[in-house]
C-alpha atoms as a PDB file:
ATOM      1  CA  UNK A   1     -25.189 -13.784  10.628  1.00  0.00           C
ATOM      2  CA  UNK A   2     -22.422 -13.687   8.086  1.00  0.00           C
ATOM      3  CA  UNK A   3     -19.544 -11.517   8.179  1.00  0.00           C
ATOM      4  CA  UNK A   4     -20.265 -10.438   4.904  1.00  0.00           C
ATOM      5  CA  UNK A   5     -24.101  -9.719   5.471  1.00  0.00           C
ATOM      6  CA  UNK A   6     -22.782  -7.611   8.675  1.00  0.00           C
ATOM      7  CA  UNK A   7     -20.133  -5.301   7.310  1.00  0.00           C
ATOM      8  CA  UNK A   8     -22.758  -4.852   4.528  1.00  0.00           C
ATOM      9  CA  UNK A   9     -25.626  -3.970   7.209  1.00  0.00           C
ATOM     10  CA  UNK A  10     -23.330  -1.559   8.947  1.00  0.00           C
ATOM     11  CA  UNK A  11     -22.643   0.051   5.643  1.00  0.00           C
ATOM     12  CA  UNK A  12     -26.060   0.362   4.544  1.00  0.00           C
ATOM     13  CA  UNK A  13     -26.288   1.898   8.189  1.00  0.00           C
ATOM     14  CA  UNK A  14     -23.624   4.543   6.868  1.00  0.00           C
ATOM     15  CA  UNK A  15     -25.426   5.682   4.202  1.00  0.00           C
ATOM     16  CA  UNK A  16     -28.371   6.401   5.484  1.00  0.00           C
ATOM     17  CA  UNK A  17     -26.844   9.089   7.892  1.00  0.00           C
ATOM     18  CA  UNK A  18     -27.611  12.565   6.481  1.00  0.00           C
ATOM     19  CA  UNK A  19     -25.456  14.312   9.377  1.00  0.00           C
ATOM     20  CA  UNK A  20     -21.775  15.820   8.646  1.00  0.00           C
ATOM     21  CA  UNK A  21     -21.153  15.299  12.626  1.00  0.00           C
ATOM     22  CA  UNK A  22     -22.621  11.461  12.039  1.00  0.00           C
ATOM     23  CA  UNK A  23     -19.731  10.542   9.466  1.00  0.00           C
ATOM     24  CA  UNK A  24     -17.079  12.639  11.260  1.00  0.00           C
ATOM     25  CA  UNK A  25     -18.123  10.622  14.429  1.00  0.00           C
ATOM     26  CA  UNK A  26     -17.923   7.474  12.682  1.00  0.00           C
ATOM     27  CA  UNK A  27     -14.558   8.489  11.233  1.00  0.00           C
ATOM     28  CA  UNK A  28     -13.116   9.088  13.869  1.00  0.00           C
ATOM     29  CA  UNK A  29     -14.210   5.839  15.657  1.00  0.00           C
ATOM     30  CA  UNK A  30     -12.772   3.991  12.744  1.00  0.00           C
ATOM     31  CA  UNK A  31      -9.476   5.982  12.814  1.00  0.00           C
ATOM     32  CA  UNK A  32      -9.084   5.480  16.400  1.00  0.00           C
ATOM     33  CA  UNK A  33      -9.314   1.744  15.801  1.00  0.00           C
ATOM     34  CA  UNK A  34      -7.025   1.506  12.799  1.00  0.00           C
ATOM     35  CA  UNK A  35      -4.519   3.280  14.820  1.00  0.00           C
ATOM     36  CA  UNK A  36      -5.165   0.949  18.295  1.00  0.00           C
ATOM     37  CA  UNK A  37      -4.258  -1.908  15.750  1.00  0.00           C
ATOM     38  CA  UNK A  38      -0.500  -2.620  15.631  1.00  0.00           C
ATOM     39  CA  UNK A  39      -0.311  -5.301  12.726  1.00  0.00           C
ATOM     40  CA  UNK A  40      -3.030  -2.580  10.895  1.00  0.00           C
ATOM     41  CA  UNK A  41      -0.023   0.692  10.881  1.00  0.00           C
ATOM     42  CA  UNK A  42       2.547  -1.720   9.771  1.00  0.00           C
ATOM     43  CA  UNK A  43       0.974  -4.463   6.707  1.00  0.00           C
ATOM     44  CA  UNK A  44      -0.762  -1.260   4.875  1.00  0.00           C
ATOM     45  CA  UNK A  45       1.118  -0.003   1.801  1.00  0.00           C
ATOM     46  CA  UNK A  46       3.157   3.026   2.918  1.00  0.00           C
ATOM     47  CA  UNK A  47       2.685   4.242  -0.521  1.00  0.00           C
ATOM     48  CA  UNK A  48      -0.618   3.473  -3.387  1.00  0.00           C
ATOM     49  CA  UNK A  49       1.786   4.010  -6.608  1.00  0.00           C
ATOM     50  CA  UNK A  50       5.306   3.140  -6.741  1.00  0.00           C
ATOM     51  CA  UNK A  51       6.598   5.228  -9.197  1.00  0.00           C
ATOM     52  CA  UNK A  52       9.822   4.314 -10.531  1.00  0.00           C
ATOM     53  CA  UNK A  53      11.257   7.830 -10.658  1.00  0.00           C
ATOM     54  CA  UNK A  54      10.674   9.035  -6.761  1.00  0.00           C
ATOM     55  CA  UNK A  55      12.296   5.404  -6.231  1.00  0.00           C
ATOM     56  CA  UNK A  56      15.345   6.024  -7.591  1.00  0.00           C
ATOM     57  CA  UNK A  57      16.059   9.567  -5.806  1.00  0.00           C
ATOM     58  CA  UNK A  58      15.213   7.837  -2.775  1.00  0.00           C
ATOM     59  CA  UNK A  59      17.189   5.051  -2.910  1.00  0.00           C
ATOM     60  CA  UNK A  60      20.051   7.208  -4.629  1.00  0.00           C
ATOM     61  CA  UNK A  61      20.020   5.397  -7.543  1.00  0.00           C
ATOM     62  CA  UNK A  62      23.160   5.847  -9.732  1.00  0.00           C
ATOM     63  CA  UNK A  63      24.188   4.575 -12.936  1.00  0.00           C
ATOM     64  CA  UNK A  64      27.331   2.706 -11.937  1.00  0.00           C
ATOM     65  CA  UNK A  65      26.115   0.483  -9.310  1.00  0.00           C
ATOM     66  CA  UNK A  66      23.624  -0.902 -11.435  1.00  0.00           C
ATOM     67  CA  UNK A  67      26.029  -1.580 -13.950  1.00  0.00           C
ATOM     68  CA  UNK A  68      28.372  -3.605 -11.565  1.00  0.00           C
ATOM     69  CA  UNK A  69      24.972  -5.468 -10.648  1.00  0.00           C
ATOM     70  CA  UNK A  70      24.376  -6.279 -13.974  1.00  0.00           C
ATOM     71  CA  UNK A  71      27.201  -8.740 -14.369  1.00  0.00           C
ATOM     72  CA  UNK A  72      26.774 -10.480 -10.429  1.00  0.00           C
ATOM     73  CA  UNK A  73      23.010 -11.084 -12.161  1.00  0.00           C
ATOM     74  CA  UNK A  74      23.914 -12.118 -15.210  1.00  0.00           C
ATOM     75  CA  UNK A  75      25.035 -15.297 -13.979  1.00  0.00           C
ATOM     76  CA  UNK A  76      21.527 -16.029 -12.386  1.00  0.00           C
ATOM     77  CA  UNK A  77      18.686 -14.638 -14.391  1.00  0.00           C
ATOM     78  CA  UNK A  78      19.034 -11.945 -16.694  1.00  0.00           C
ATOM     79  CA  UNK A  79      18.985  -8.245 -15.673  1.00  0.00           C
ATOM     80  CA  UNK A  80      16.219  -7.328 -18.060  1.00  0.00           C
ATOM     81  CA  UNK A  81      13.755  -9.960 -16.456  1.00  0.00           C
ATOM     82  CA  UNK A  82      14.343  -8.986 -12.995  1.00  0.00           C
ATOM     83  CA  UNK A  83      13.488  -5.169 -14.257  1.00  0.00           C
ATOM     84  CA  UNK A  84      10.492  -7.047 -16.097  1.00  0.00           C
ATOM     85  CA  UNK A  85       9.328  -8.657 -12.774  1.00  0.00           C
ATOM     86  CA  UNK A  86       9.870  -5.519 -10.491  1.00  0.00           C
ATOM     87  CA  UNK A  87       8.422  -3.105 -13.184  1.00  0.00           C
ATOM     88  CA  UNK A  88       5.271  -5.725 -13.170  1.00  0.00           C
END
């Protein structure tokens, strides 16, 4: 057997259970897991959106630094790709 053909078997599995205590039961196993697995808490994304305006309160974004940055980049690549490739 496949991996593929046995994460699909256990889902099928999943879906047949009619029972609220079933799925919490199965939740919870799953949960329990997830948090057992070390290299699991710390690859997932912390957030699922970056948006670009909680970003810049948290990282106390201000005006004048990123001016100053703007000519150390200049000489490199331009500033307006770099906010094309992080904006990406």
């Amino acid at each position: 057997m496949t991996l593929a053909y046995r994460k699909n078997h256990v889902l099928k599995v999943i879906n047949t259970f009619q029972q609220e205590a079933w799925i919490a039961s199965v939740e919870s196993f799953l949960n329990t897991l997830l948090q057992q697995n070390k290299a699991y808490l710390y690859a997932r994304p912390l957030i699922q959106h970056l948006d670009m305006a909680t970003l810049m309160t948290e990282q106390n974004y201000q005006k004048a630094k990123v001016v100053a940055l703007f000519g150390a980049l200049e000489e490199d690549e331009p500033f307006e790709s770099l906010l094309n490739d992080l904006s990406a």
